[in-house]
N, C-alpha and C. Protein backbone atom coordinates (compact mmCIF):
# COMPACT_ATOMS: atom_id res chain seq x y z
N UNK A 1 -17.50 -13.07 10.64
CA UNK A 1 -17.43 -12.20 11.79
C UNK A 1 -17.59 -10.76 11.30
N UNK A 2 -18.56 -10.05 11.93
CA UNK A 2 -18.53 -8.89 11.57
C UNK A 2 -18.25 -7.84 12.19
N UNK A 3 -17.42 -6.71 11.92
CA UNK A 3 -16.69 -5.61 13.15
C UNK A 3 -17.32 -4.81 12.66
N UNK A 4 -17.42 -3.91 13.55
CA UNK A 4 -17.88 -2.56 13.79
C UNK A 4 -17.43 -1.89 12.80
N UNK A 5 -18.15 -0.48 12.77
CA UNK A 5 -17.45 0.65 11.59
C UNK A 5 -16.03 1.27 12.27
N UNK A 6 -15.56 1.34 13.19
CA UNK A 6 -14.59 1.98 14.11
C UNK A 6 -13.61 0.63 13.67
N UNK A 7 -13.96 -0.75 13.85
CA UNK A 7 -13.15 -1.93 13.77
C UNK A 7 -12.70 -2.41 12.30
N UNK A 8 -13.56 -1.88 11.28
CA UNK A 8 -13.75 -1.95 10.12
C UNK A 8 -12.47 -1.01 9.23
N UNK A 9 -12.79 0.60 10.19
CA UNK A 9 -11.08 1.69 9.36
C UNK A 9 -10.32 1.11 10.39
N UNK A 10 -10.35 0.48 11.61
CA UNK A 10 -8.69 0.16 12.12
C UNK A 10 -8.27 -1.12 11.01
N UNK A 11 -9.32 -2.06 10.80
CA UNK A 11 -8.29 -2.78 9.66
C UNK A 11 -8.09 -2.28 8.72
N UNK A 12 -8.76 -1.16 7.86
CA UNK A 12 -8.02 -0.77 6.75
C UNK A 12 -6.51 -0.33 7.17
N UNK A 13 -6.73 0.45 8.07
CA UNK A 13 -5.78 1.12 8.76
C UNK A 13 -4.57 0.79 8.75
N UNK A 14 -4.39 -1.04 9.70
CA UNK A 14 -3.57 -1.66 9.84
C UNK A 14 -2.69 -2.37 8.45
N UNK A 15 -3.92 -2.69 7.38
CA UNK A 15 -3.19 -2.75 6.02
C UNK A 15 -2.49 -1.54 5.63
N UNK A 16 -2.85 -0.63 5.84
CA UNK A 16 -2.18 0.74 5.24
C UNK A 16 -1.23 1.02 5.94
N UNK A 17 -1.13 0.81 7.38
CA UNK A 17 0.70 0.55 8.02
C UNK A 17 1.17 -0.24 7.16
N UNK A 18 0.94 -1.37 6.70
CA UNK A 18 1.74 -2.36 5.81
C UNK A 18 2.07 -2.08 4.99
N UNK A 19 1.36 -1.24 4.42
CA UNK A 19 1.79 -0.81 2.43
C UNK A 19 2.55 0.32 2.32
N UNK A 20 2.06 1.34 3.77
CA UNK A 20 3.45 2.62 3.66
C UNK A 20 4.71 2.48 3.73
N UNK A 21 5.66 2.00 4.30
CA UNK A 21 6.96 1.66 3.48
C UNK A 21 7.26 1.66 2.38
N UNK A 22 5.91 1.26 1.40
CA UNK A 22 6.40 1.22 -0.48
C UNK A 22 6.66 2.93 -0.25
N UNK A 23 5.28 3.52 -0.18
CA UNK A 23 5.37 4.71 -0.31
C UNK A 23 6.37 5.64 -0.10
N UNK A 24 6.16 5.26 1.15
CA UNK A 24 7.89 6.32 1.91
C UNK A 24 9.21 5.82 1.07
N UNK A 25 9.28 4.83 0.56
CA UNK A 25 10.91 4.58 0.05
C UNK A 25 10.79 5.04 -1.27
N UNK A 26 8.93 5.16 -2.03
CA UNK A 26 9.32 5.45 -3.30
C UNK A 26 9.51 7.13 -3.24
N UNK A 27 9.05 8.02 -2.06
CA UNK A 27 9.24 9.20 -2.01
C UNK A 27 10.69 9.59 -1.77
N UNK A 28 11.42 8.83 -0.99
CA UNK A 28 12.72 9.12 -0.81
C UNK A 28 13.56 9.22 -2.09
N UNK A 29 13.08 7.75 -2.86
CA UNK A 29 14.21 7.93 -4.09
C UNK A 29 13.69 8.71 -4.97
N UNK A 30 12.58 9.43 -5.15
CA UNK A 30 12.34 10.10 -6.27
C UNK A 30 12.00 11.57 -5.85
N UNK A 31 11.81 12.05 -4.63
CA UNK A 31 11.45 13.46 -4.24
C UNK A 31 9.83 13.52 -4.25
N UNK A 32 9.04 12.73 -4.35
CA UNK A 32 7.70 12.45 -4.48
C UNK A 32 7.35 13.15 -3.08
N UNK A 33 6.44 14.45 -2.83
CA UNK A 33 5.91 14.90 -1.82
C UNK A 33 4.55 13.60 -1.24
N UNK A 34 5.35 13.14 0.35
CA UNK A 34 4.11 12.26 0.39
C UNK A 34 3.52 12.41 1.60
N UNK A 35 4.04 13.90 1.98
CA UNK A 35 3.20 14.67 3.06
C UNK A 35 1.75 14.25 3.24
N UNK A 36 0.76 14.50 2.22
CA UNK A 36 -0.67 14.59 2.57
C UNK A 36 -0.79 13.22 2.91
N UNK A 37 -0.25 12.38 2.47
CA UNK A 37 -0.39 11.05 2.48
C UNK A 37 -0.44 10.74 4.18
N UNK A 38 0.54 11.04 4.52
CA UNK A 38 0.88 10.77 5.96
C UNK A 38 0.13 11.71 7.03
N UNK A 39 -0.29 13.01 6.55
CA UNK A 39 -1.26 13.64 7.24
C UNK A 39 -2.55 13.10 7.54
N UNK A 40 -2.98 12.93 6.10
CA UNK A 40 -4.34 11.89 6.07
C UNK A 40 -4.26 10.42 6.64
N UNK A 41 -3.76 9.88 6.79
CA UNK A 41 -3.03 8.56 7.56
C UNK A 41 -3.62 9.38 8.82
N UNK A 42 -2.83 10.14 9.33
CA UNK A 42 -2.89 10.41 10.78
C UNK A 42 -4.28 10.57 11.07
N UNK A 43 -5.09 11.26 10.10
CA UNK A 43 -6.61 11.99 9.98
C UNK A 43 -7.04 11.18 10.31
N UNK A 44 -7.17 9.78 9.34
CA UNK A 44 -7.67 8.39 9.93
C UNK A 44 -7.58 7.95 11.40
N UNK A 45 -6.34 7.99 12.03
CA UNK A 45 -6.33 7.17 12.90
C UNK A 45 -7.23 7.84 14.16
N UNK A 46 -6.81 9.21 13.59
CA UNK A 46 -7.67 10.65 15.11
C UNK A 46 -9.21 9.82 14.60
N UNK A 47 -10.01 9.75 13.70
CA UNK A 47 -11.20 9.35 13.11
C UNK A 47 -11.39 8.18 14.22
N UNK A 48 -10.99 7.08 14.34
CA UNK A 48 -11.14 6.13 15.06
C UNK A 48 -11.40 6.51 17.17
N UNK A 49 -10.60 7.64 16.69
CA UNK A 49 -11.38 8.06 18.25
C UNK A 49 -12.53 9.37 17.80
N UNK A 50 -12.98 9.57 16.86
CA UNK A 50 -14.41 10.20 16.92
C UNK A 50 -14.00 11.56 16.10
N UNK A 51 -12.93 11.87 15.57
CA UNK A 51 -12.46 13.34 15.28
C UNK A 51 -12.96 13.11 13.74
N UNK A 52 -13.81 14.03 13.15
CA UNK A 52 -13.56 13.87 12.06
C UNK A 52 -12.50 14.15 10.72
N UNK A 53 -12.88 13.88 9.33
CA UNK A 53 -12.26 13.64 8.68
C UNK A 53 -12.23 14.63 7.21
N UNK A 54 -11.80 15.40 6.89
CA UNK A 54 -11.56 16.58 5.74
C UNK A 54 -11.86 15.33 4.61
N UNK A 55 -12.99 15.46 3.84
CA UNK A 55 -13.13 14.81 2.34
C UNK A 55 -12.50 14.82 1.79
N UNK A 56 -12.19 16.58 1.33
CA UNK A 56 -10.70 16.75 0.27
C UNK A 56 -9.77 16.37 0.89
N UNK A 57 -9.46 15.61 1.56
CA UNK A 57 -8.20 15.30 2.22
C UNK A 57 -7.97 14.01 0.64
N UNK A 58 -8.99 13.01 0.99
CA UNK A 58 -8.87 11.86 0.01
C UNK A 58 -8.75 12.41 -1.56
N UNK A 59 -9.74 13.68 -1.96
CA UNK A 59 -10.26 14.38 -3.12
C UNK A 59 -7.75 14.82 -3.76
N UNK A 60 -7.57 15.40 -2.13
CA UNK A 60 -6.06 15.89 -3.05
C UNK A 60 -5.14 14.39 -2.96
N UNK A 61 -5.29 13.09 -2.40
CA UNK A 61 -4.82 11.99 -2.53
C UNK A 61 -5.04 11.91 -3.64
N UNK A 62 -5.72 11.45 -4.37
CA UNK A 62 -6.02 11.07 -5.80
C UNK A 62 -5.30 12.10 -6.65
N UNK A 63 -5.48 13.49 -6.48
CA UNK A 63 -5.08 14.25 -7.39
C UNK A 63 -3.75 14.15 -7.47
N UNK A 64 -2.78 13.84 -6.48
CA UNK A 64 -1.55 14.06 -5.59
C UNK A 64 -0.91 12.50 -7.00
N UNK A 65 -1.87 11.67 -6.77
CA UNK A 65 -1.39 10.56 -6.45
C UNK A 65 -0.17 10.42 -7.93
N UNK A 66 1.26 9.03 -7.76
CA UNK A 66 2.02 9.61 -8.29
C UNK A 66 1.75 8.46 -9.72
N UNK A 67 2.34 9.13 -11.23
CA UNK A 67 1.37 8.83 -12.52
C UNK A 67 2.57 7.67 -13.01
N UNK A 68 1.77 6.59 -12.74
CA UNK A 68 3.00 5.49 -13.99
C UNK A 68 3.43 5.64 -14.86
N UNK A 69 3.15 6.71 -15.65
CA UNK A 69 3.81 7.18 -16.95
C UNK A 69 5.04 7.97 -16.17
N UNK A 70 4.92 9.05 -15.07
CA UNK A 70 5.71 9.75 -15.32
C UNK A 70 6.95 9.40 -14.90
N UNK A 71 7.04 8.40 -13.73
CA UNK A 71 8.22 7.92 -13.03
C UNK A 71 8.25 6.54 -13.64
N UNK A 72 9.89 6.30 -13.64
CA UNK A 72 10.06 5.15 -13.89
C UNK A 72 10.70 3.98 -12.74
N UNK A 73 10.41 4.53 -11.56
CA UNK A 73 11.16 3.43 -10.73
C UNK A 73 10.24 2.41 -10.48
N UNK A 74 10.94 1.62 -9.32
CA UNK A 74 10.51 0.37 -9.85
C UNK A 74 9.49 0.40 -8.66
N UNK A 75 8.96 1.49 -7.41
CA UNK A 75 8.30 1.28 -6.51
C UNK A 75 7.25 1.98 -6.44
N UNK A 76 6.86 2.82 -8.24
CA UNK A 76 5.88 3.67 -8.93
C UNK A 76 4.46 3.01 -8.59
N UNK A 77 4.41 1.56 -8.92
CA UNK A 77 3.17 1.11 -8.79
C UNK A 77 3.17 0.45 -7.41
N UNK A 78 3.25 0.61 -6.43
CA UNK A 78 3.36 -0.10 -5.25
C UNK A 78 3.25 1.44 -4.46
N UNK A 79 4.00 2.30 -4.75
CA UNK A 79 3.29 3.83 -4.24
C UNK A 79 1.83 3.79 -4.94
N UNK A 80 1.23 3.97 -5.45
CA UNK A 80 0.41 4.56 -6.36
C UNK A 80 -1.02 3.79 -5.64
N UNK A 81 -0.56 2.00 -5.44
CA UNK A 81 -1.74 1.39 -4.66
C UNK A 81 -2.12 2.05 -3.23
N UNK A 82 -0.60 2.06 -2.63
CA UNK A 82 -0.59 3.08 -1.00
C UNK A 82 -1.49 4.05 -1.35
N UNK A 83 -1.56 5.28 -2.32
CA UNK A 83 -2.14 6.51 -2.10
C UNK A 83 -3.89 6.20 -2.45
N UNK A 84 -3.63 5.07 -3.39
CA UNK A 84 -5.79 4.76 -3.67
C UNK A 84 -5.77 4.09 -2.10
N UNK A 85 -5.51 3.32 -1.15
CA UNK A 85 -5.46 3.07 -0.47
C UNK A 85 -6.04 3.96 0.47
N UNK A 86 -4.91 5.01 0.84
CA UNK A 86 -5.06 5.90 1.97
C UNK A 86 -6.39 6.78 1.39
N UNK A 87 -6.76 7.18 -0.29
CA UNK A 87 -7.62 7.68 -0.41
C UNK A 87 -9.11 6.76 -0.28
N UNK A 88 -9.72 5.60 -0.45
CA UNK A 88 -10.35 4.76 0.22
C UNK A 88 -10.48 4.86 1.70
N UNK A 89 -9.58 5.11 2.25
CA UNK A 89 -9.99 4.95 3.78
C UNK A 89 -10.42 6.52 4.71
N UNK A 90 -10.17 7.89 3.43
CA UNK A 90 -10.95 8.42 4.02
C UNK A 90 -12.47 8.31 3.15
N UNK A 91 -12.34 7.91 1.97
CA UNK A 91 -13.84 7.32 1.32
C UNK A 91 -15.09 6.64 2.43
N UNK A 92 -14.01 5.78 2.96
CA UNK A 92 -14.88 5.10 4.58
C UNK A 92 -15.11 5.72 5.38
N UNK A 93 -14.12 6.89 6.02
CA UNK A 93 -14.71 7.31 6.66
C UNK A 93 -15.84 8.52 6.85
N UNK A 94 -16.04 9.08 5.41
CA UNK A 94 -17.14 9.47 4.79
C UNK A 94 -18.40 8.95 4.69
N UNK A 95 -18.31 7.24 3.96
CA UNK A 95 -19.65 7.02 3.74
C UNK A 95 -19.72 5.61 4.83
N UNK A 96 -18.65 4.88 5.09
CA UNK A 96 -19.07 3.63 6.07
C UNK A 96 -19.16 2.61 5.32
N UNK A 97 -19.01 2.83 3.95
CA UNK A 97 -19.28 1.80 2.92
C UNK A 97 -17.88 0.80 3.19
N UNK A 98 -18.35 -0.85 2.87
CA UNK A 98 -17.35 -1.88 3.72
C UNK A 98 -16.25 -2.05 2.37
N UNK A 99 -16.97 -1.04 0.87
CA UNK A 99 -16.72 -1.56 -0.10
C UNK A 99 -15.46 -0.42 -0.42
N UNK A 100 -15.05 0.14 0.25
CA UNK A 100 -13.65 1.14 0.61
C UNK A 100 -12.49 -0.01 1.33
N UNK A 101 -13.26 -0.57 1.78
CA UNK A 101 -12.13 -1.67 2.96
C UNK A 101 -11.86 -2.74 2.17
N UNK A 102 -12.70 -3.00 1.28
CA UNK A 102 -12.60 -4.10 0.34
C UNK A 102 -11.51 -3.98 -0.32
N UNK A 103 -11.67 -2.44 -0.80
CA UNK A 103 -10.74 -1.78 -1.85
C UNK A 103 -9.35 -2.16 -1.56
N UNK A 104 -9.33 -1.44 0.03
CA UNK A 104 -7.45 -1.64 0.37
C UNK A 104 -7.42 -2.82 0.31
N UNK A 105 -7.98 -3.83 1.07
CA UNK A 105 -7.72 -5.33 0.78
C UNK A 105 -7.47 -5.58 -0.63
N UNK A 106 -7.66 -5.37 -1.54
CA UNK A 106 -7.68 -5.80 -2.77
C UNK A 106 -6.75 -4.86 -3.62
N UNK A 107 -6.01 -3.55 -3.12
CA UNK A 107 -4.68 -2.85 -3.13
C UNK A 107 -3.81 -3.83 -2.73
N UNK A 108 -3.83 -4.30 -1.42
CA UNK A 108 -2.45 -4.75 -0.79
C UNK A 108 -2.40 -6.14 -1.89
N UNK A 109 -2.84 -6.80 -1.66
CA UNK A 109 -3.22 -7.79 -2.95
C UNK A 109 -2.45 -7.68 -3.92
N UNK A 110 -3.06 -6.72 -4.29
CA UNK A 110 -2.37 -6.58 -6.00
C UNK A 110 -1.11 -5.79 -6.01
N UNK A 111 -0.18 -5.49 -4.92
CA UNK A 111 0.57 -5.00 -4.76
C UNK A 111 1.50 -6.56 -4.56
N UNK A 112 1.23 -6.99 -3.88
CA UNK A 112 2.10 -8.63 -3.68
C UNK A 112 1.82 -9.05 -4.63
N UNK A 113 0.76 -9.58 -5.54
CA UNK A 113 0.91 -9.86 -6.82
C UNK A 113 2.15 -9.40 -7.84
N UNK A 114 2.00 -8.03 -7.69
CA UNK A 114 2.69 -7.46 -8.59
C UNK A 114 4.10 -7.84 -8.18
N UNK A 115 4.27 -7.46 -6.84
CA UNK A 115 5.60 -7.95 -6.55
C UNK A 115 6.17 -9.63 -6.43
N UNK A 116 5.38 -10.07 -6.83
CA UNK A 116 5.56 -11.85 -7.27
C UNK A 116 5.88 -12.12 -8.71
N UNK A 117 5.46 -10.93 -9.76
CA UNK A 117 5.26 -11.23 -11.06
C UNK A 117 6.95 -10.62 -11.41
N UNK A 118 7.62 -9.97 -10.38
CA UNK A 118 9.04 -9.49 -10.91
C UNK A 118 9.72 -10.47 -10.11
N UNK A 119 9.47 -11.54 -9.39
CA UNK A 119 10.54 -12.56 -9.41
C UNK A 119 10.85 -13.34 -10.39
N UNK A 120 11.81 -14.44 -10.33
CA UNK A 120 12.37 -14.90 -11.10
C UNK A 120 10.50 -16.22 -11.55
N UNK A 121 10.17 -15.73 -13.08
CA UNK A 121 9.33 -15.81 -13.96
C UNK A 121 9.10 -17.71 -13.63
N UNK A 122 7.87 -18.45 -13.38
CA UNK A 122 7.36 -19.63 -13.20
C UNK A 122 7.26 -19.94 -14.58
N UNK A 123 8.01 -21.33 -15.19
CA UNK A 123 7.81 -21.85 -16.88
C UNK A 123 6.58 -22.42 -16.79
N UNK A 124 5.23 -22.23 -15.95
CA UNK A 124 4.12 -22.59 -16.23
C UNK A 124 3.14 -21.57 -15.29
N UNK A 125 2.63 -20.62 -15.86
CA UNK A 125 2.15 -19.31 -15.68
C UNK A 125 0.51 -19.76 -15.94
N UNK A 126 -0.19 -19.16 -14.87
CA UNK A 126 -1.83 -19.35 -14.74
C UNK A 126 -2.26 -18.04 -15.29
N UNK A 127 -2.79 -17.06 -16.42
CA UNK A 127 -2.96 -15.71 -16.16
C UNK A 127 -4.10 -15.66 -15.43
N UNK A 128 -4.36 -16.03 -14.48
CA UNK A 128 -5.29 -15.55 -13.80
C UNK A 128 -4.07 -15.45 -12.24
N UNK A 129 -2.96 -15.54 -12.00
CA UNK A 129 -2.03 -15.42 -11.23
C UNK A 129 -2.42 -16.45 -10.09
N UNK A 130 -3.06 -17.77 -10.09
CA UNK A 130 -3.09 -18.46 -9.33
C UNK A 130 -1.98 -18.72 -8.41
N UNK A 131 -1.29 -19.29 -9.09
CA UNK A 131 0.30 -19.92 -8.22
C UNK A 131 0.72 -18.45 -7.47
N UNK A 132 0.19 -17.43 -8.07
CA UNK A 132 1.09 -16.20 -6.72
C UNK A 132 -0.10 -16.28 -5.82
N UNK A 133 -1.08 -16.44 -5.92
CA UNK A 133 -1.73 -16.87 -4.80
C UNK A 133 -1.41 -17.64 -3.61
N UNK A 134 -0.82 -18.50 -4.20
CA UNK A 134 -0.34 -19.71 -3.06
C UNK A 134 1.37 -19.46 -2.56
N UNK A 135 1.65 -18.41 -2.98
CA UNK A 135 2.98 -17.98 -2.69
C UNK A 135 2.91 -17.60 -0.93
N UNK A 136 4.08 -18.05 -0.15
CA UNK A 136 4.19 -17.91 0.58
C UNK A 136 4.05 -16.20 1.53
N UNK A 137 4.20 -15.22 0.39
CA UNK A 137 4.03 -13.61 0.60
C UNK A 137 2.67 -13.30 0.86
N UNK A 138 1.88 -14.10 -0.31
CA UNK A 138 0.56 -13.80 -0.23
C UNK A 138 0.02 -14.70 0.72
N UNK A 139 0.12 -15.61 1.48
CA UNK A 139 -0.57 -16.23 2.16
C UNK A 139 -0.09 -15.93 3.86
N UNK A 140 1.48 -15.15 3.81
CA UNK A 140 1.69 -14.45 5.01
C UNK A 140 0.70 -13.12 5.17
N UNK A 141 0.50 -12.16 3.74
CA UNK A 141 -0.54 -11.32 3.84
C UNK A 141 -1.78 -11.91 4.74
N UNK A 142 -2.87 -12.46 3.93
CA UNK A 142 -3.65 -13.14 4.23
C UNK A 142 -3.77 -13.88 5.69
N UNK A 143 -2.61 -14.09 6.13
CA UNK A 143 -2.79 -14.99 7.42
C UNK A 143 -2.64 -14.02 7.91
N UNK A 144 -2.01 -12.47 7.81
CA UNK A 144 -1.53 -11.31 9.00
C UNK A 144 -3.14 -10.94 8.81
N UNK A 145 -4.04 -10.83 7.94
CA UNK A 145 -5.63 -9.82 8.04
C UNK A 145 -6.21 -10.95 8.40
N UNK A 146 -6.17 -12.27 8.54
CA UNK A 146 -7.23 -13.15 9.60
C UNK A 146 -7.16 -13.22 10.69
N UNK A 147 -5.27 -12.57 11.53
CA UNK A 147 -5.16 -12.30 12.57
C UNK A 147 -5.13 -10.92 13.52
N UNK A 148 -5.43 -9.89 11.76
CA UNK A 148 -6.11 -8.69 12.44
C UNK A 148 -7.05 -8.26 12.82
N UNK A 149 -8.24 -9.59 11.98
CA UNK A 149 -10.00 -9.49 12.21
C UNK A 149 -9.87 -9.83 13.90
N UNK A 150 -9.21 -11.46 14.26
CA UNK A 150 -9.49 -11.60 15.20
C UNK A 150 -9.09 -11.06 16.41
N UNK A 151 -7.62 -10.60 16.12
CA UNK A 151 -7.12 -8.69 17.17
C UNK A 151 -8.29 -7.56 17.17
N UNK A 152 -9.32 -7.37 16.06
CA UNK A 152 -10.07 -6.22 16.47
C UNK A 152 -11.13 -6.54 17.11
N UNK A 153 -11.51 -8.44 16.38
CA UNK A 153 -12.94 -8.62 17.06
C UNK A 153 -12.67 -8.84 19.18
N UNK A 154 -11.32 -8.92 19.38
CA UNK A 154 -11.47 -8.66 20.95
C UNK A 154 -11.18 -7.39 21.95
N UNK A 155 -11.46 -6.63 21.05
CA UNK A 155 -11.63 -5.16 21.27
C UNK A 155 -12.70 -4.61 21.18
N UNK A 156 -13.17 -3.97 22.41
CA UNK A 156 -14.50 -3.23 23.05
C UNK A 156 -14.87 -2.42 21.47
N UNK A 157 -15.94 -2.93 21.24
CA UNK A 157 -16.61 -2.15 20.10
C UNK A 157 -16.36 -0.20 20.45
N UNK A 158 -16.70 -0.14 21.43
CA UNK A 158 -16.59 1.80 21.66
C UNK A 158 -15.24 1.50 22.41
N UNK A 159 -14.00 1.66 21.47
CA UNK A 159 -12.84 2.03 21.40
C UNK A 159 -12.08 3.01 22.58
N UNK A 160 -11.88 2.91 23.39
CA UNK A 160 -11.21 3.82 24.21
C UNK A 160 -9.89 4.14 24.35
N UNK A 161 -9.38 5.42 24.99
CA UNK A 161 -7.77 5.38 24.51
C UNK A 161 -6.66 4.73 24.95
N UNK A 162 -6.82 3.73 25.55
CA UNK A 162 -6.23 2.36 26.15
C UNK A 162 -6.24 1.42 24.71
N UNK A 163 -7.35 0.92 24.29
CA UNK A 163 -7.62 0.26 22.99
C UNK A 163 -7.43 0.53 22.04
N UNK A 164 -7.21 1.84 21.77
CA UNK A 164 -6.73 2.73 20.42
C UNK A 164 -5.14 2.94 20.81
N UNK A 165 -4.67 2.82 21.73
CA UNK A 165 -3.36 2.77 22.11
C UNK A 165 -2.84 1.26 21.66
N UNK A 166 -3.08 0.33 22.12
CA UNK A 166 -3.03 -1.49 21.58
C UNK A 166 -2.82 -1.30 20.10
N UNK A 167 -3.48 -0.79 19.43
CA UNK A 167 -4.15 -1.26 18.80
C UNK A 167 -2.62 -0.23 17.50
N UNK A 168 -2.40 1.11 17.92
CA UNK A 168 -1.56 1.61 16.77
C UNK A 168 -0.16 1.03 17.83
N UNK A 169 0.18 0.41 18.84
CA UNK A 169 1.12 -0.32 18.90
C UNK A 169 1.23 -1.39 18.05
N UNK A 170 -0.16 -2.19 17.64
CA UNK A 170 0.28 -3.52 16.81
C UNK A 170 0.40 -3.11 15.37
N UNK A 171 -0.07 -1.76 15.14
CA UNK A 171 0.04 -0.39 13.60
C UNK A 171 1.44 -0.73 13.30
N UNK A 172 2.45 -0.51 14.52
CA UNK A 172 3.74 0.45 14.62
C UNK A 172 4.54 -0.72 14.66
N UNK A 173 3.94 -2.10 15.03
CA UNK A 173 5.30 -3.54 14.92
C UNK A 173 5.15 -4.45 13.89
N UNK A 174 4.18 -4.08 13.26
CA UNK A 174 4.01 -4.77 11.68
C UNK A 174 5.21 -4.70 11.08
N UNK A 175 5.09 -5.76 9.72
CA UNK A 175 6.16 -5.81 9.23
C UNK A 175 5.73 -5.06 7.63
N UNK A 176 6.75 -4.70 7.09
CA UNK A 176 5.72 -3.98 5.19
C UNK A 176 5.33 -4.52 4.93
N UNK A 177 4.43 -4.61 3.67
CA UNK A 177 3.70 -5.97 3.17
C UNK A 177 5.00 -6.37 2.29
N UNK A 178 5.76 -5.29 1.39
CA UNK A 178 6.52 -6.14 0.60
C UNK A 178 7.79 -6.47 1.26
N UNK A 179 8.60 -7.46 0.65
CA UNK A 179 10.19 -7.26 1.34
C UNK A 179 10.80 -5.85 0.63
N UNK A 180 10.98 -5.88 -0.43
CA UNK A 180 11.75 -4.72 -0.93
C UNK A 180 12.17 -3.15 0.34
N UNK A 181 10.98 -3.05 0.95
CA UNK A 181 10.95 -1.89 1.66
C UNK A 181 11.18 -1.76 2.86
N UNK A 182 11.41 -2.62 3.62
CA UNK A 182 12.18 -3.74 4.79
C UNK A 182 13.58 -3.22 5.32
């Protein structure tokens, strides 16, 4: 099924409601400014009704973004996917490329991965992380973005503010992707 470019940043979108909670809790415990983060978030969503989008917005995400060396908590790398994330999705809405959307998909991913690899350790380990594949986290991921394709594919391709209203209501009742931030 293929969605539109408008249907295409609301699912990044909707993953990136999911993954901000890491963010916001890792800013709380550490003082991490995650202002732009949430500005640009917003940038996105105005984008979906036609407003455009500041480049350097994504250009100071990256720069912003917070360094695994320097912090040591434990929600360093689970922020860090959020901010390539949010910086990808103004990447999309720059070039339209599907391979920005890919990206967050494959953030949130490796963010549940990661957060599978600090439970209590499997005595028969795939390194290619198969078995967290089939983990019940990752396959609630996965089942929430097959039921966000088919939430956008019944939405009027030219988006109106009724539909863009739906649509950051189902943004705003998601659950995080991880538990930790819950």
């Amino acid at each position: 099924m293929i969605l539109s470019t408008k249907k295409q940043l609301a699912f990044g979108l909707l993953i990136i409601q999911r993954m901000l909670p890491d963010l916001i809790a890792f800013s709380n415990e550490t003082g991490f400014e995650d202002s732009c983060y949430l500005q640009t978030k917003d940038a996105a969503w105005r984008a979906i009704e036609g407003a455009p989008i500041d480049k350097m917005l994504g250009e100071l995400c990256i720069r912003n973004a917070p360094d695994t060396e320097e912090y040591a908590n434990t929600l360093t790398s689970y922020a860090l996917n959020t901010t390539l994330a949010i910086s990808d999705i103004v990447k999309f809405c720059g070039d339209g490329q599907l391979t920005h959307i890919t990206s967050i998909v494959s953030l949130a991913h490796d963010s549940v991965d990661l957060y599978l690899s600090t439970l209590e350790p499997s005595p028969i380990s795939s390194p290619f992380g198969a078995e967290d594949n089939q983990h019940p986290l990752m396959q609630k991921e996965r089942q929430q973005e097959r039921e966000d394709i088919e939430f956008l594919s019944n939405l009027p391709n030219d988006m109106d503010g009724e539909a863009i209203a739906v649509l950051k209501g189902r943004a705003t009742l998601q659950n995080p992707l991880l538990p930790l931030s819950s």
